[in-house]
C-alpha atoms as a PDB file:
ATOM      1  CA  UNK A   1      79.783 104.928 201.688  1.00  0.00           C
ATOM      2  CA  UNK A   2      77.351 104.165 204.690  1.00  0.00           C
ATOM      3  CA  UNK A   3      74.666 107.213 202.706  1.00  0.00           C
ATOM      4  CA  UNK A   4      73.869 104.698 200.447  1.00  0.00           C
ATOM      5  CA  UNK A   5      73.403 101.504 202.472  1.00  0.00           C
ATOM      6  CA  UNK A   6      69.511 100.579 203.238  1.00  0.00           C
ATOM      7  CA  UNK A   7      69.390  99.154 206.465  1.00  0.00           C
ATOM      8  CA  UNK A   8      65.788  97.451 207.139  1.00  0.00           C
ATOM      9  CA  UNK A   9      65.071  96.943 210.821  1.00  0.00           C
ATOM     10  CA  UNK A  10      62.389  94.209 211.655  1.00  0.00           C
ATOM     11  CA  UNK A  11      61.566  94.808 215.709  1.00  0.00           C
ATOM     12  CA  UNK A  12      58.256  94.587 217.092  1.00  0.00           C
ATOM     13  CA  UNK A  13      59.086  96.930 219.834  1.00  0.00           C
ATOM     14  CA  UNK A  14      58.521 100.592 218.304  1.00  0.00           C
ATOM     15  CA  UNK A  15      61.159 102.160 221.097  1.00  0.00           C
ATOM     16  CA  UNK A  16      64.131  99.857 219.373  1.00  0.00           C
ATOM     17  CA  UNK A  17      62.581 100.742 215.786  1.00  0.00           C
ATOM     18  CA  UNK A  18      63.269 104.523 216.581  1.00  0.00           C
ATOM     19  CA  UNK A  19      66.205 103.900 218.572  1.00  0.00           C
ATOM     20  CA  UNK A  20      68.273 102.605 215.332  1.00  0.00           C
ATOM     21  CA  UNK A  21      66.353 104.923 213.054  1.00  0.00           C
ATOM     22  CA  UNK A  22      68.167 107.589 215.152  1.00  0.00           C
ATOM     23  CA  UNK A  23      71.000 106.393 215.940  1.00  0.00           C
ATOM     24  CA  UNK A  24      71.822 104.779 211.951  1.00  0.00           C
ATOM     25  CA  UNK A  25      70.428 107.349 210.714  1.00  0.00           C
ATOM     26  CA  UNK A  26      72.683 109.839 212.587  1.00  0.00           C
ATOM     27  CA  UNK A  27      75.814 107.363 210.982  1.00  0.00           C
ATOM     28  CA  UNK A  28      74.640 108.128 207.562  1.00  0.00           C
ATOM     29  CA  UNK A  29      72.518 104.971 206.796  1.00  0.00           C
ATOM     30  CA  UNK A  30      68.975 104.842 205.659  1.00  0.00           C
ATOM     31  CA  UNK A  31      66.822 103.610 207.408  1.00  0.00           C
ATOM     32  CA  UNK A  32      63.322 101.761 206.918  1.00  0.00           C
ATOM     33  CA  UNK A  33      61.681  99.979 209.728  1.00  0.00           C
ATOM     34  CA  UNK A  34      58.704  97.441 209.693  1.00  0.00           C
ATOM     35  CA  UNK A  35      57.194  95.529 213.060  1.00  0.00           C
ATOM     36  CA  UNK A  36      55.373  92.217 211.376  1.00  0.00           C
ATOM     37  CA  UNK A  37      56.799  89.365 209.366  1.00  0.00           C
ATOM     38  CA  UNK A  38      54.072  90.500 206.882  1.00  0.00           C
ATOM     39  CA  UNK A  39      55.540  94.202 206.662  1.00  0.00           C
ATOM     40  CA  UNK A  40      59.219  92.199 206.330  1.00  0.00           C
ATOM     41  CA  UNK A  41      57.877  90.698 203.265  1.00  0.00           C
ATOM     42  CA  UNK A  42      55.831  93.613 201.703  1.00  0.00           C
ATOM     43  CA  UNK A  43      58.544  95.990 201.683  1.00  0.00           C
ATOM     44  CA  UNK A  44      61.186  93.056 200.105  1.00  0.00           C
ATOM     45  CA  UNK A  45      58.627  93.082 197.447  1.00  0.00           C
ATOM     46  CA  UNK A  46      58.650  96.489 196.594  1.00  0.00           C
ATOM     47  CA  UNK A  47      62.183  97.002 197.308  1.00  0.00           C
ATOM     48  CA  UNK A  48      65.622  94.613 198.626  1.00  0.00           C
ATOM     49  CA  UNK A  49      67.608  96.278 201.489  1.00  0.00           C
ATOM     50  CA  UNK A  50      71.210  95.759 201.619  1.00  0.00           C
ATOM     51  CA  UNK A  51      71.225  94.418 205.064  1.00  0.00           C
ATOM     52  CA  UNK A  52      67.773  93.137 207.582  1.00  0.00           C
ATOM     53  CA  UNK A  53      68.378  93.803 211.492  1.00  0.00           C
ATOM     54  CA  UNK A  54      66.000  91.037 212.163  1.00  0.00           C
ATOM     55  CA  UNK A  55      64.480  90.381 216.037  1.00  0.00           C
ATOM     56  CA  UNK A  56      63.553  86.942 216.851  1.00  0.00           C
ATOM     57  CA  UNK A  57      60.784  87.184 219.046  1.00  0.00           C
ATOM     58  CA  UNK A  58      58.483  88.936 216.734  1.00  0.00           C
ATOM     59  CA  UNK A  59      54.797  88.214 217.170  1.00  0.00           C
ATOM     60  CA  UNK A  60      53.309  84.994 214.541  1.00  0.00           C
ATOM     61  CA  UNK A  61      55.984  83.970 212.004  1.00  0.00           C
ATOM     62  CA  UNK A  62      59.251  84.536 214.194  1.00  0.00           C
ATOM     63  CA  UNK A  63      62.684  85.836 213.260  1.00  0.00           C
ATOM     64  CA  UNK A  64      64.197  82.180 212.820  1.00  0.00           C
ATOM     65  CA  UNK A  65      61.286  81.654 210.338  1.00  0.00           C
ATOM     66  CA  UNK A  66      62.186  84.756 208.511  1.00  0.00           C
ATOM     67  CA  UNK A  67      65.570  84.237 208.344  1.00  0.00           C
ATOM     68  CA  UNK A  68      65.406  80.802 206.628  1.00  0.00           C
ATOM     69  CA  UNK A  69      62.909  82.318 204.378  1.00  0.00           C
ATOM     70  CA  UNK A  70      65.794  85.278 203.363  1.00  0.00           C
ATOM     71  CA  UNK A  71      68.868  83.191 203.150  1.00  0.00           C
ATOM     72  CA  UNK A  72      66.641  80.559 200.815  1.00  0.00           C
ATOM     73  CA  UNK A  73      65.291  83.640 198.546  1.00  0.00           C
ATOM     74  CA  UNK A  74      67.805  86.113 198.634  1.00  0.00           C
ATOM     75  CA  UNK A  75      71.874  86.885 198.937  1.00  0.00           C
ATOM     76  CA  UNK A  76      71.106  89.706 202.098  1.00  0.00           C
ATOM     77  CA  UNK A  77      73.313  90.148 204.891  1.00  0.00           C
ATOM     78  CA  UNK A  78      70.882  88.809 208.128  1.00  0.00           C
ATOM     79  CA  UNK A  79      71.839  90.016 211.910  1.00  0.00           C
ATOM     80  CA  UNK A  80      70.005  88.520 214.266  1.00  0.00           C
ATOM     81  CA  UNK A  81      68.754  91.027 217.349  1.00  0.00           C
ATOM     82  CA  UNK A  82      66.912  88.662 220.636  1.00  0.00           C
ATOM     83  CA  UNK A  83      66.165  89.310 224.023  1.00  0.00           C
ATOM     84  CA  UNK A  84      67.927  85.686 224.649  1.00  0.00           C
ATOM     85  CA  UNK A  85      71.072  85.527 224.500  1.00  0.00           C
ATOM     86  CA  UNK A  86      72.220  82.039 225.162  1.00  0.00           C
ATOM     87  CA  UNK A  87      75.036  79.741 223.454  1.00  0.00           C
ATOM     88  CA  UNK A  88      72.244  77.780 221.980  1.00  0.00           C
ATOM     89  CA  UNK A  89      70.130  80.789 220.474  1.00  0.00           C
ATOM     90  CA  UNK A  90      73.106  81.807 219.029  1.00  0.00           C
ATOM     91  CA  UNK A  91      73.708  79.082 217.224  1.00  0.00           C
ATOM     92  CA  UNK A  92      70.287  78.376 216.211  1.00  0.00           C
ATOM     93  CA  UNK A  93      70.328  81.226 214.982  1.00  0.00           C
ATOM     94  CA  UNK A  94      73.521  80.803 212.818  1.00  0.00           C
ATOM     95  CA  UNK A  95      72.202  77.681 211.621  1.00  0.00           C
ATOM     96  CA  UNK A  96      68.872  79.016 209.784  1.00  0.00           C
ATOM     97  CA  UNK A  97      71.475  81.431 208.078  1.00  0.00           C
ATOM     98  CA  UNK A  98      71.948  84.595 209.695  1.00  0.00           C
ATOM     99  CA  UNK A  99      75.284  86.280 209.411  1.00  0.00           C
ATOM    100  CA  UNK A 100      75.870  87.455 213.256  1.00  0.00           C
ATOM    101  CA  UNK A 101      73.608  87.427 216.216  1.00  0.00           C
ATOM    102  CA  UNK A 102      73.452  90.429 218.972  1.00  0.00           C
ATOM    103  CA  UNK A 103      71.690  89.691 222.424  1.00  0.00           C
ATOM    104  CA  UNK A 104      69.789  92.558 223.802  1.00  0.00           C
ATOM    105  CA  UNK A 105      70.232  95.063 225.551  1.00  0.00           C
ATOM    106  CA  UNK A 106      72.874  95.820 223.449  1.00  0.00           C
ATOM    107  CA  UNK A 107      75.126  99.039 222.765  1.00  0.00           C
ATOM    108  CA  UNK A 108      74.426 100.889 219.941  1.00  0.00           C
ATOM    109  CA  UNK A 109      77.971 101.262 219.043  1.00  0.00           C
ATOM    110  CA  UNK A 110      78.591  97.382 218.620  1.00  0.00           C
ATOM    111  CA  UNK A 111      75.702  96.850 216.408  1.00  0.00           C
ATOM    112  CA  UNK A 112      77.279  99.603 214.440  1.00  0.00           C
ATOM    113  CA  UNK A 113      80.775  97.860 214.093  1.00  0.00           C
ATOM    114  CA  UNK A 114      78.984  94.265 213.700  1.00  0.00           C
ATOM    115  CA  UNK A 115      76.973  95.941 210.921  1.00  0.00           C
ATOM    116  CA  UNK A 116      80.205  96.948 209.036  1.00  0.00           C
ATOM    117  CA  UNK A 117      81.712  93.846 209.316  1.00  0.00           C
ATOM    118  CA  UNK A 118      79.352  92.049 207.545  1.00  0.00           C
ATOM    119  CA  UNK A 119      78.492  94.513 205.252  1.00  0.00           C
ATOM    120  CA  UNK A 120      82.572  94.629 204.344  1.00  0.00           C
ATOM    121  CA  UNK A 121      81.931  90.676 204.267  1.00  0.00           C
ATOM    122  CA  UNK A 122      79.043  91.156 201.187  1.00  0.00           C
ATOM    123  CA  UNK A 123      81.134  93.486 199.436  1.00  0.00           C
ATOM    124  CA  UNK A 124      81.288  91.927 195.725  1.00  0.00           C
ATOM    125  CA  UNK A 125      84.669  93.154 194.146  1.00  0.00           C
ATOM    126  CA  UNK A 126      84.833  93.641 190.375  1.00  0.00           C
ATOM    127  CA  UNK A 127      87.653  91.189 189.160  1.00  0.00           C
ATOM    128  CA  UNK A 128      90.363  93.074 187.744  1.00  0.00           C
ATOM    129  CA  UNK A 129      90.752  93.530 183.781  1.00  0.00           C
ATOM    130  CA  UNK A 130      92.513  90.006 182.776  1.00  0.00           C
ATOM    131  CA  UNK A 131      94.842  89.953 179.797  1.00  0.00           C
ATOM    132  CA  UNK A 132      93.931  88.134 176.832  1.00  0.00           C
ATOM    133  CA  UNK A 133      95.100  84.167 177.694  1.00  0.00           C
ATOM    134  CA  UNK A 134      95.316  84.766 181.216  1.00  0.00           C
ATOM    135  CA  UNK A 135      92.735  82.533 182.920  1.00  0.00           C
ATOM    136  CA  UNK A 136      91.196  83.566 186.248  1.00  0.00           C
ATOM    137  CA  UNK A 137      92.518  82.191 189.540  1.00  0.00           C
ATOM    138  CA  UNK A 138      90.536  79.263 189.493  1.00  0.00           C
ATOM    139  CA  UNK A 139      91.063  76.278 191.961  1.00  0.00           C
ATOM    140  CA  UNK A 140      89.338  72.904 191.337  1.00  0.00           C
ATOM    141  CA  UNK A 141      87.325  71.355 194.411  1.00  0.00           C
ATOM    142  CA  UNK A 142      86.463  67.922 193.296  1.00  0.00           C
ATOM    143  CA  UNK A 143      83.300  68.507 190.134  1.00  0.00           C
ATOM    144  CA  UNK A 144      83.500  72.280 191.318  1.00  0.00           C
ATOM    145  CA  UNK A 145      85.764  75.575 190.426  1.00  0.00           C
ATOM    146  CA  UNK A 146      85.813  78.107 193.011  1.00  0.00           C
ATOM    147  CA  UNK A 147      86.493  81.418 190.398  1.00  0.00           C
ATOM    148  CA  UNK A 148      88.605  83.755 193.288  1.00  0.00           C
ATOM    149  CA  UNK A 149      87.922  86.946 190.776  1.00  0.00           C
ATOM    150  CA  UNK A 150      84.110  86.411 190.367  1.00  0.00           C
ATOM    151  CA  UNK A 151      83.141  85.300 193.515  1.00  0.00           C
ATOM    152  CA  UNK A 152      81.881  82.178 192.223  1.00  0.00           C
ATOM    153  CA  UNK A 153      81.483  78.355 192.938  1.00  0.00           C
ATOM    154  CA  UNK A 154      80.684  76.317 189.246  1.00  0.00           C
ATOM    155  CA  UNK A 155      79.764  73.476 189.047  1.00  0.00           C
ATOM    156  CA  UNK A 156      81.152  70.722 186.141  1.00  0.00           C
ATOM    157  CA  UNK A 157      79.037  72.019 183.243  1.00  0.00           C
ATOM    158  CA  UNK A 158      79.333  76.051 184.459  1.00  0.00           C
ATOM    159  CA  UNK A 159      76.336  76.326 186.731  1.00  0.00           C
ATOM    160  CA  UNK A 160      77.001  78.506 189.630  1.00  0.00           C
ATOM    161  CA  UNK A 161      76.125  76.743 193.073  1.00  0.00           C
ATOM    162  CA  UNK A 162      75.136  80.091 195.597  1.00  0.00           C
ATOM    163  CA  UNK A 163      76.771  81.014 198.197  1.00  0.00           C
ATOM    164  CA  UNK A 164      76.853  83.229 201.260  1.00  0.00           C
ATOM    165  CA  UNK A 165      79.566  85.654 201.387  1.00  0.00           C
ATOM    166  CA  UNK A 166      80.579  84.016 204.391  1.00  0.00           C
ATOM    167  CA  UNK A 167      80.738  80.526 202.739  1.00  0.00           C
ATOM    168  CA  UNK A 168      82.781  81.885 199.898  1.00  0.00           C
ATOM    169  CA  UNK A 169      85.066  83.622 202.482  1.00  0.00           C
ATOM    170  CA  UNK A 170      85.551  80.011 204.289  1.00  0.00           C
ATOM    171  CA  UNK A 171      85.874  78.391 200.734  1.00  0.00           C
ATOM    172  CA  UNK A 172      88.585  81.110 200.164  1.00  0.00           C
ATOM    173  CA  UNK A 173      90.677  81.257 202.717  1.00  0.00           C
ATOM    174  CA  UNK A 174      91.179  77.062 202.459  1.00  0.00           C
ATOM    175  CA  UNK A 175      91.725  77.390 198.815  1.00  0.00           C
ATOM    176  CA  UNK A 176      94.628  79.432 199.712  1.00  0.00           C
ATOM    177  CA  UNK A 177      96.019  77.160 202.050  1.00  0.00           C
ATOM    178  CA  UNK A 178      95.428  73.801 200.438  1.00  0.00           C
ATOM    179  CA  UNK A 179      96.296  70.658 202.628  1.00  0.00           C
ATOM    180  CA  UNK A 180      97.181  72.663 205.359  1.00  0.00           C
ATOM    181  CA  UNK A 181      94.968  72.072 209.049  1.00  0.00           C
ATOM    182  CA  UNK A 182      93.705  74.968 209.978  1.00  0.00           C
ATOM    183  CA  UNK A 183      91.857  75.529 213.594  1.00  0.00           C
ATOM    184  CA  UNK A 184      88.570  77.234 213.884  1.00  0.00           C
ATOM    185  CA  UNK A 185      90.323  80.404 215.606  1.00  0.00           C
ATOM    186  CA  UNK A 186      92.242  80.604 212.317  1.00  0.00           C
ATOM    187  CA  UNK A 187      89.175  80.285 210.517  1.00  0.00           C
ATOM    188  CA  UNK A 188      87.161  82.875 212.365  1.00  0.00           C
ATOM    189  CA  UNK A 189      90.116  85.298 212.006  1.00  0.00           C
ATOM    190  CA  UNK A 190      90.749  84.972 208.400  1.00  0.00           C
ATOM    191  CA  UNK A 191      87.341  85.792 207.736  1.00  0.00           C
ATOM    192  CA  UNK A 192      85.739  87.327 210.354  1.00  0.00           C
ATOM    193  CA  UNK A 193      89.248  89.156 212.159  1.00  0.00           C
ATOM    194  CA  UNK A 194      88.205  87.430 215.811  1.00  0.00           C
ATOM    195  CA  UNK A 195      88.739  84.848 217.774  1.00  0.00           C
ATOM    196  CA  UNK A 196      86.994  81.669 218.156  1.00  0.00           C
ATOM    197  CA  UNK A 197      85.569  80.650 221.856  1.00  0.00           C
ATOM    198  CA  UNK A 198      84.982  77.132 222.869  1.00  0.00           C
ATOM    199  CA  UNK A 199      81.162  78.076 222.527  1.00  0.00           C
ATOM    200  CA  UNK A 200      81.311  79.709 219.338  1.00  0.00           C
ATOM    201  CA  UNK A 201      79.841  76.909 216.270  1.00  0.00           C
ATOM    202  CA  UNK A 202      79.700  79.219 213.409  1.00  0.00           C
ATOM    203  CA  UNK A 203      83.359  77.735 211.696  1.00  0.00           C
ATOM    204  CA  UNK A 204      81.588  74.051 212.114  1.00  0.00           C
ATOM    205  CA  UNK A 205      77.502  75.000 210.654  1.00  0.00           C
ATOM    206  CA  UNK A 206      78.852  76.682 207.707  1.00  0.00           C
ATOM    207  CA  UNK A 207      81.355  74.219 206.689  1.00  0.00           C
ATOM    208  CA  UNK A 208      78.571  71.934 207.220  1.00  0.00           C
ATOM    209  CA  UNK A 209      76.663  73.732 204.953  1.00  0.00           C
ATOM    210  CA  UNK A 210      79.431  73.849 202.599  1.00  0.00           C
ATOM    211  CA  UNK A 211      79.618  70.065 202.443  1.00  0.00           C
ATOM    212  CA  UNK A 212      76.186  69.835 201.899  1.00  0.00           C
ATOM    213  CA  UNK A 213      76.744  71.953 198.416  1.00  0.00           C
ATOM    214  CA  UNK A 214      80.698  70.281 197.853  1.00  0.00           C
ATOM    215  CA  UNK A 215      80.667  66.625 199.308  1.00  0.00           C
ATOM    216  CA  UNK A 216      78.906  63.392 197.164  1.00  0.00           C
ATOM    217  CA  UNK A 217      78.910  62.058 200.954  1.00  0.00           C
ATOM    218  CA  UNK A 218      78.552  64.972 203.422  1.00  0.00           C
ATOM    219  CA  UNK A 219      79.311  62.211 206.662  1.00  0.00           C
ATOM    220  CA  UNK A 220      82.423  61.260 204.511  1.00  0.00           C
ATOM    221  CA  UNK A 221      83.529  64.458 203.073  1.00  0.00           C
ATOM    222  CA  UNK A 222      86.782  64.201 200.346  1.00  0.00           C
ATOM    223  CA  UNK A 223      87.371  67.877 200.149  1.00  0.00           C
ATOM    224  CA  UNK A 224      87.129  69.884 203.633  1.00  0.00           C
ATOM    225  CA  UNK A 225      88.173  67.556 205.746  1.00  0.00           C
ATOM    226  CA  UNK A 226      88.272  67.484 209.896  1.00  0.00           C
ATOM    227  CA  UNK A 227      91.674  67.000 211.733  1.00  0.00           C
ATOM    228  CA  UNK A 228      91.122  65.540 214.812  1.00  0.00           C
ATOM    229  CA  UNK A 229      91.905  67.859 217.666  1.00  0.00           C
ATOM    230  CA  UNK A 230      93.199  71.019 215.211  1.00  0.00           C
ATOM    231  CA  UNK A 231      90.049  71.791 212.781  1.00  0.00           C
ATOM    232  CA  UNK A 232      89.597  71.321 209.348  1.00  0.00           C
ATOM    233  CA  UNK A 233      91.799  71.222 205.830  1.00  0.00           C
ATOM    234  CA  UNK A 234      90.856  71.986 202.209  1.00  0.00           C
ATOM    235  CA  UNK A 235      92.083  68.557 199.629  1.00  0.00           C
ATOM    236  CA  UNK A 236      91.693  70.599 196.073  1.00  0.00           C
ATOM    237  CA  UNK A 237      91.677  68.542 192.933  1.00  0.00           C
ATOM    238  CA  UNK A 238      89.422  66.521 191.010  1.00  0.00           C
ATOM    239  CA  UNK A 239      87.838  63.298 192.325  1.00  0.00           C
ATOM    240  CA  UNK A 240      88.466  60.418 191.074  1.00  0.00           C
END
């Protein structure tokens, strides 16, 4: 499957450029590789990747920029590369949108495996073939559907409100287990498979995010909810 992924790298340091040419290439991936935010955004207009390896510290617009600029324009999986690795890069970086963040130096072989998650995480599944009467799996979240075949949130006249494959993952996995508390390690492992860490905001910025797109009031939200000392729980239903 990998021979048809195209994996755009975004480093201004040619060594790391060739580095994951060689070794991506080697996995079966293609790989293109561009050192400027200007290169970034000639080659997305001449072609879209199915995943950006995107540094941080490039030279005049930066990584953060560019990321905010891709999650705004277009439904790409984003992993963040940086030569600074603290708690708080992390999650600023999580916060402009990207889907996973890797500190360097890192090990070839864990980019690789990060790089399959998300890609597995972006995977759009056909909905099966639905007999004639039988309505998708639909649940209602206050004036929204979430559509569990289609990948889809709708809102009250049909629109579809976008979301990451991430969000929808998050949206999922509550839908599934309505009025039930779940913690953020629950969270992280039903849609990531790992565990959370006490430093680790990812659960809390997307469901932040999701409120933004869900809530009338994101400070009071109605439908994901925090429990105090346990995480977060999913009220379905319409408003009133």
């Amino acid at each position: 499957m990998s021979e048809s992924i195209q994996v755009l790298v975004v480093d201004d340091e040619p060594e790391v450029r060739q580095l994951l040419e060689d070794y991506l290439g080697a996995q079966g991936y293609a790989v293109q590789s561009v050192g400027s935010s200007l290169e970034l955004r000639e080659k997305l207009a001449s072609q879209l990747p199915d995943v950006v390896l995107l540094d941080v510290g490039l030279p005049g617009e930066d990584g953060l920029s560019l990321a905010r600029f891709l999650r705004e324009r277009h439904d790409l999986p984003v992993i963040m590369i940086s030569g600074a690795g603290s708690p708080l890069d992390r999650i600023i970086g999580l916060e402009v949108g990207a889907d996973d963040y890797l500190a360097k130096p890192f090990d070839p072989r864990e980019l690789l495996a990060r790089l399959k998650t998300v890609l597995r995480r972006y995977q759009r599944t056909p909905p099966a073939p639905q007999d004639a009467g039988k309505a998708a799996r639909c649940v209602q979240l206050g004036h929204y559907q979430l559509d569990l075949d289609s990948h889809q949130l709708l809102d009250e006249n049909g629109a579809e409100i976008a979301l990451t494959a991430m969000e929808f993952d998050l949206l999922q996995a509550f839908a599934q287990r309505p009025n039930r508390p779940l913690s953020r390690d629950q969270l992280l492992n039903l849609t990531q498979n790992r565990d959370w860490n006490p430093f680790d905001r990812s659960i809390d910025i997307r469901i932040a995010r999701l409120r933004r797109k869900l809530e009338a009031d994101p400070d009071k939200p109605q439908i994901i909810r925090t429990v105090r000392g346990v995480g977060y729980m999913c009220v379905p239903g319409p408003r009133s």
